[in-house]
Protein backbone atom coordinates (compact mmCIF):
# COMPACT_ATOMS: atom_id res chain seq x y z
CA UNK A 1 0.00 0.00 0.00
CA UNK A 2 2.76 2.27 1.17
CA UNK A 3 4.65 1.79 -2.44
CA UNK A 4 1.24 2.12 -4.19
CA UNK A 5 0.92 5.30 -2.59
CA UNK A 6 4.30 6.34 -3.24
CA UNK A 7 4.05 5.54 -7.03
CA UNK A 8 1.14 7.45 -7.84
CA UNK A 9 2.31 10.78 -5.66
CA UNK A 10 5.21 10.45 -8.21
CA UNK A 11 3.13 10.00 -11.03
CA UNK A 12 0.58 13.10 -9.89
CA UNK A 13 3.88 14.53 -9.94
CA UNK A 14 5.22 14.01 -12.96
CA UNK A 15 1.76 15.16 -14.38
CA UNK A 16 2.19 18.34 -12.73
CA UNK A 17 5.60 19.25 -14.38
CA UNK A 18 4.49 18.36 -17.56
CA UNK A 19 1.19 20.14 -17.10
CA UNK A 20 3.49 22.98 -15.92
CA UNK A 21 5.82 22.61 -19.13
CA UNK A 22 2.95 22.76 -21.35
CA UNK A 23 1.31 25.40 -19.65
CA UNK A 24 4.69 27.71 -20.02
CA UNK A 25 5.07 26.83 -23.76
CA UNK A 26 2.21 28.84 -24.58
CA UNK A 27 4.13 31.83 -24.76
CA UNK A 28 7.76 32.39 -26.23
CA UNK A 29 9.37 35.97 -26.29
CA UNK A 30 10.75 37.22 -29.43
CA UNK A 31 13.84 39.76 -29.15
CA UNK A 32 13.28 41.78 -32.59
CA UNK A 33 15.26 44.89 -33.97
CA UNK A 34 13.49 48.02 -34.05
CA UNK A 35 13.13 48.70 -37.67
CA UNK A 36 10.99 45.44 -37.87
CA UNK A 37 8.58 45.98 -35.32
CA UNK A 38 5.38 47.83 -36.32
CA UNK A 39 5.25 44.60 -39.44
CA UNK A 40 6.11 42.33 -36.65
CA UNK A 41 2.62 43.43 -34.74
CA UNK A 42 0.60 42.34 -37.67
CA UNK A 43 2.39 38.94 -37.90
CA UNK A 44 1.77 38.59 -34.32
CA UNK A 45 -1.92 38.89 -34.33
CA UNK A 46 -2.45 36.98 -37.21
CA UNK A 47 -0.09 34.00 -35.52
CA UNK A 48 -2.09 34.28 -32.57
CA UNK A 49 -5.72 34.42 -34.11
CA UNK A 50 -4.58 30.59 -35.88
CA UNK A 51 -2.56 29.32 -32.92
CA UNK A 52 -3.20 29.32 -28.85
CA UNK A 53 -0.24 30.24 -28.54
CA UNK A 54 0.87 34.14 -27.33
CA UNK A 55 4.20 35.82 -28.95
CA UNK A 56 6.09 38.62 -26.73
CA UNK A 57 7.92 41.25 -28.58
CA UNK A 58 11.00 42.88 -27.59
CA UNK A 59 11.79 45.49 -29.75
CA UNK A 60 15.45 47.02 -29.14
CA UNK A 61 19.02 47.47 -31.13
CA UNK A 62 20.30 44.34 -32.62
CA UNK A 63 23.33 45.43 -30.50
CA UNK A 64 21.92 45.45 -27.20
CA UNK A 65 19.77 42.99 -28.16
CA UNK A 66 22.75 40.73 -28.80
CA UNK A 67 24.40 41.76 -25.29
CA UNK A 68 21.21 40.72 -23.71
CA UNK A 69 21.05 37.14 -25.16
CA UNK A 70 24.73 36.22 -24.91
CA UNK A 71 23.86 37.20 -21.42
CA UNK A 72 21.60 34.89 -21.08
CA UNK A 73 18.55 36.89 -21.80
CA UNK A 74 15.23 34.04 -21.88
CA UNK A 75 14.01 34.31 -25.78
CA UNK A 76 13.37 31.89 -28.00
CA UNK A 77 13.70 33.61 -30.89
CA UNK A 78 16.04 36.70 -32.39
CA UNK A 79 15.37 38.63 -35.64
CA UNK A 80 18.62 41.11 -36.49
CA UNK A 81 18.98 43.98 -38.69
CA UNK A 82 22.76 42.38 -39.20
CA UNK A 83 24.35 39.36 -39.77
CA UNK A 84 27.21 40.88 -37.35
CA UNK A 85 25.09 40.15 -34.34
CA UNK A 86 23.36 37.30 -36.04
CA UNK A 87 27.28 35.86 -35.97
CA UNK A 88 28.15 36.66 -32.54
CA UNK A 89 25.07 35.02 -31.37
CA UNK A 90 26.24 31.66 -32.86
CA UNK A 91 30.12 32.20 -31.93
CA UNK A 92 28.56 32.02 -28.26
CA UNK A 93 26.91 28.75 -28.65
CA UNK A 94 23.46 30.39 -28.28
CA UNK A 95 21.50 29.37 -31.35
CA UNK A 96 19.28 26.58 -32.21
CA UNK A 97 20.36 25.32 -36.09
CA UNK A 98 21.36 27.97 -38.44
CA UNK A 99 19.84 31.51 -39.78
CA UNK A 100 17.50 32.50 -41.98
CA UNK A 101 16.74 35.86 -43.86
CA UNK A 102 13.24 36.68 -43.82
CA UNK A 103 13.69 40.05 -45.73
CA UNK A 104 15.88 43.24 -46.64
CA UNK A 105 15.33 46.85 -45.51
CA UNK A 106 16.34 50.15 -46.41
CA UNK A 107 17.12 53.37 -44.90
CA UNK A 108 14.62 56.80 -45.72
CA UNK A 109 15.79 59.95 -44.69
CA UNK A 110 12.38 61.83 -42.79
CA UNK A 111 11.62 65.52 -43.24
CA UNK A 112 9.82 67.66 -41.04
CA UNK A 113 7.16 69.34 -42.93
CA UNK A 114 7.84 73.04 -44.12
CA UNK A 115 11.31 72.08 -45.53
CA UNK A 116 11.66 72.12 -49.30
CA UNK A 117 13.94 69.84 -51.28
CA UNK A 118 13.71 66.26 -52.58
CA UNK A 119 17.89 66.17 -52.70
CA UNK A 120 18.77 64.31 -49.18
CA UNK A 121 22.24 65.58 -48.66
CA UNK A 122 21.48 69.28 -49.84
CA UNK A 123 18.55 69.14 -47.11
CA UNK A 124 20.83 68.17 -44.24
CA UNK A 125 22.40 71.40 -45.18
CA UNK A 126 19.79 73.98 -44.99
CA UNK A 127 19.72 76.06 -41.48
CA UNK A 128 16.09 75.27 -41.30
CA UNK A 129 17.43 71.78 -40.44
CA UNK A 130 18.85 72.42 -36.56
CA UNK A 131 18.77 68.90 -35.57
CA UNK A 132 19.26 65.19 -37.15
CA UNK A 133 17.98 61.97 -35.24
CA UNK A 134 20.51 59.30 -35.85
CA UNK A 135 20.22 55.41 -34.20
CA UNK A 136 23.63 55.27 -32.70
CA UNK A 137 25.83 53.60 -35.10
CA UNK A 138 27.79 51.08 -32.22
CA UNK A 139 24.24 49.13 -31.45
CA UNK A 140 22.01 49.71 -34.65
CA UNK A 141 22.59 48.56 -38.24
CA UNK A 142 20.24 51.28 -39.86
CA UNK A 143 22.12 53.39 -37.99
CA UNK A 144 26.04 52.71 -39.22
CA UNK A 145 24.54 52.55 -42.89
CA UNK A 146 23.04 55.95 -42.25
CA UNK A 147 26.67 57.10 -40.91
CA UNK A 148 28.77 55.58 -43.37
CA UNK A 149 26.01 57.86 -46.23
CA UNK A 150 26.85 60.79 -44.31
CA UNK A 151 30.79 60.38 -44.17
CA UNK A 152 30.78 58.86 -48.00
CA UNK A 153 28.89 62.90 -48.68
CA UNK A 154 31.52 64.01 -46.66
CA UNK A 155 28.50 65.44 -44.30
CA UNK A 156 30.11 64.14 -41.31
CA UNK A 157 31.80 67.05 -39.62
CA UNK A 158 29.23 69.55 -41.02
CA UNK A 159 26.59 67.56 -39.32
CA UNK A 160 27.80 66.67 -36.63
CA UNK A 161 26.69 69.06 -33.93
CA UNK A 162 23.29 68.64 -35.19
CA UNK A 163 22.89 64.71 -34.07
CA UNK A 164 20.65 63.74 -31.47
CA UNK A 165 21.57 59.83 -31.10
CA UNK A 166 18.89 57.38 -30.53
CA UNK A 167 19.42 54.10 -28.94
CA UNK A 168 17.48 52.22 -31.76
CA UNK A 169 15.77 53.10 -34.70
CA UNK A 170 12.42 52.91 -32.16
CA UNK A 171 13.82 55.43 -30.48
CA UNK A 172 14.56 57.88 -33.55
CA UNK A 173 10.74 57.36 -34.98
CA UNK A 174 9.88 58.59 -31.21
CA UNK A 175 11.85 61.83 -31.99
CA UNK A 176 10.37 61.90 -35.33
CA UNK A 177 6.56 61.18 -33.56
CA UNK A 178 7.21 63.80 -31.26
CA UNK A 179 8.26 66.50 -33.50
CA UNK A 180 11.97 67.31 -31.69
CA UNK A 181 13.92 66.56 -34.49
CA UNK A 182 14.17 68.41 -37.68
CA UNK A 183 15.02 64.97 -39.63
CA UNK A 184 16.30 61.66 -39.08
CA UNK A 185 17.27 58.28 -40.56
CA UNK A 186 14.64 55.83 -40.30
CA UNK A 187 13.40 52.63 -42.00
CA UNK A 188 11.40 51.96 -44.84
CA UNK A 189 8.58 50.55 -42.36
CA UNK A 190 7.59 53.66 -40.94
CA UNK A 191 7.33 55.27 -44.20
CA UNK A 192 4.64 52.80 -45.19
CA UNK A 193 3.43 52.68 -41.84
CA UNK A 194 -0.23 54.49 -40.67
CA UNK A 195 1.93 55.73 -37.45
CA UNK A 196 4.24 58.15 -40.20
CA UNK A 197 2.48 61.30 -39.30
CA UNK A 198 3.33 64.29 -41.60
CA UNK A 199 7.02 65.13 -43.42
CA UNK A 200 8.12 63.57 -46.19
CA UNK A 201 10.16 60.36 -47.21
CA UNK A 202 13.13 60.13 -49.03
CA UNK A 203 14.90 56.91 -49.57
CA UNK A 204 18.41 57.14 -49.65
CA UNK A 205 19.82 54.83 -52.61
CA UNK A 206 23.37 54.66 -53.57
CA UNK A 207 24.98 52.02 -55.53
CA UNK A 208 27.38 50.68 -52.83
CA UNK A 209 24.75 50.90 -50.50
CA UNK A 210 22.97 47.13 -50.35
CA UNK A 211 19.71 46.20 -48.68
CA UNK A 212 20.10 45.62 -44.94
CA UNK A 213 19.22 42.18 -43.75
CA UNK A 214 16.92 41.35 -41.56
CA UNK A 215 17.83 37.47 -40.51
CA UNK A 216 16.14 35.04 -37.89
CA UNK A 217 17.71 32.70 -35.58
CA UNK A 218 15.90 30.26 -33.01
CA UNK A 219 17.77 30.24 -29.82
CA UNK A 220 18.90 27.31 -27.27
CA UNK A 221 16.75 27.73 -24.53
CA UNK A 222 16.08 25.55 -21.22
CA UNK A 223 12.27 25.91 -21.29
CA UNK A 224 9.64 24.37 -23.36
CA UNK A 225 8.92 26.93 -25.74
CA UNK A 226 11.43 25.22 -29.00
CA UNK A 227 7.99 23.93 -30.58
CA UNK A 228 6.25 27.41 -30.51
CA UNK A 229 9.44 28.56 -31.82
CA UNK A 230 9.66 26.67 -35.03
CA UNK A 231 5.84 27.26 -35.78
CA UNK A 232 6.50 30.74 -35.44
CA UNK A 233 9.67 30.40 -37.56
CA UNK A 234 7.72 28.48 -40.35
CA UNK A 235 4.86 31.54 -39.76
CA UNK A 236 7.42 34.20 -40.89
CA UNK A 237 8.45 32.46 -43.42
CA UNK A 238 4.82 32.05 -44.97
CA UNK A 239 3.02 33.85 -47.54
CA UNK A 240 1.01 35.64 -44.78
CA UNK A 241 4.29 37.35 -43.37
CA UNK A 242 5.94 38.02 -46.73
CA UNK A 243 2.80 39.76 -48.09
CA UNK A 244 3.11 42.13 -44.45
CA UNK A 245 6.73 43.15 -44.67
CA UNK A 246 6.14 43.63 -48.38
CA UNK A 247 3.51 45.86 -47.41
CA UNK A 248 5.71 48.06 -44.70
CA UNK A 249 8.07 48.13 -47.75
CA UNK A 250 10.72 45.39 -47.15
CA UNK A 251 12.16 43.68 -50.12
CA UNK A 252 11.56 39.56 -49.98
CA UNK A 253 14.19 37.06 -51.11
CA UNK A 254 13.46 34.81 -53.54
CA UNK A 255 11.58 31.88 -52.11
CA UNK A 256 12.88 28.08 -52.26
């Protein structure tokens, strides 16, 4: 009786933990740059209305976002705006199989409303424009593309005083939301975005300039949530998702 007893307490309590597993793979957390985040709201409802499953967003610089999981940070899933990070992540041991690019972005110069010119470097110029928003170059890739433009226009020094850094590209669109800045380097999702308010767009296009990639990695993770992971994985890489960041403007690789 006394063994009988034991053997289903440990069977109630194996149930538990698995009922507890389960329970906890409902959710996974998804660290995602900045850039991709208003497209990555519309893939998340539209995962979640065809799965009971919920998917956290954590927007942030593919930089810091990097520092966060090498330090152990509890996703399941990272989308970067550069191969760099996308790199370091697997140097660390972090990742679960190998990456994947979902799509390509591109960098718009905004334009506060009430400044002429459709000519991106002769804009900069103009006194009217008193300050720049700029994601800081160390932590986002939009960011160090937008610097290197400036430098290759030899804008750099002329500039300079004018830059008010943002931490991501998030935090620049904030600026440009709030009306402090003058202009700023953005992405092409908040130009086709209903959150892009009023100023103009101008995409800045050079020859040496390629699209930016924006590349997903499953992580190694100690929880439950690897199964969520790869249907959400499979999910961006469906029609559904392309046709959204095609929408906010992204460019889509060709499909196997």
């Amino acid at each position: 009786m006394v063994n009988r007893d034991i053997a289903t307490r440990i069977h109630i309590t194996i149930f538990l933990m698995l009922l507890c597993c389960s329970m906890m793979a409902q959710s996974i957390k998804v660290a995602v740059a900045s850039n991709l985040l208003l497209p990555m709201q519309a893939i998340e409802k539209k995962f979640e209305s065809k799965y009971p499953y919920e998917v956290e967003l954590i927007p942030g610089a593919s930089g810091t976002l990097t520092s966060q999981i090498i330090n152990g940070a509890p996703y399941e899933i990272f989308v970067s705006a550069d191969d760099k990070y996308i790199d370091e992540v697997i140097d660390k041991d972090k990742a679960h199989g190998g990456p994947q690019i979902i799509c390509f972005g591109t960098v718009y110069l905004w334009v506060k409303s009430g400044i002429a010119g459709d000519d991106p470097a002769a804009i900069l110029k103009q006194e009217k424009v008193k300050s720049i928003g700029l994601a800081h170059p160390d932590l986002a890739p939009y960011g160090k593309l937008s610097r290197d433009w400036l430098e290759v226009k030899q804008l750099g020094v002329l500039v300079h005083d004018k830059i008010v850094y943002g931490t991501s590209i998030g935090q620049v669109n904030q600026y440009i939301a709030a009306g402090s800045v003058d202009a700023a380097f953005t992405s092409n999702s908040l130009k086709f975005s209903q959150k892009k308010g009023e100023g103009k767009f101008i995409k800045i296009e050079e020859i040496w300039m390629d699209p930016i990639p924006q590349t997903m990695l499953i992580l190694k993770t100690d929880g439950p949530g690897l199964f969520v992971a790869t249907l959400f994985k499979d999910f961006l890489l469906g029609k559904e998702s392309r046709r959204i960041f095609q929408d906010f403007g992204y460019e889509l690789p060709v499909a196997e």
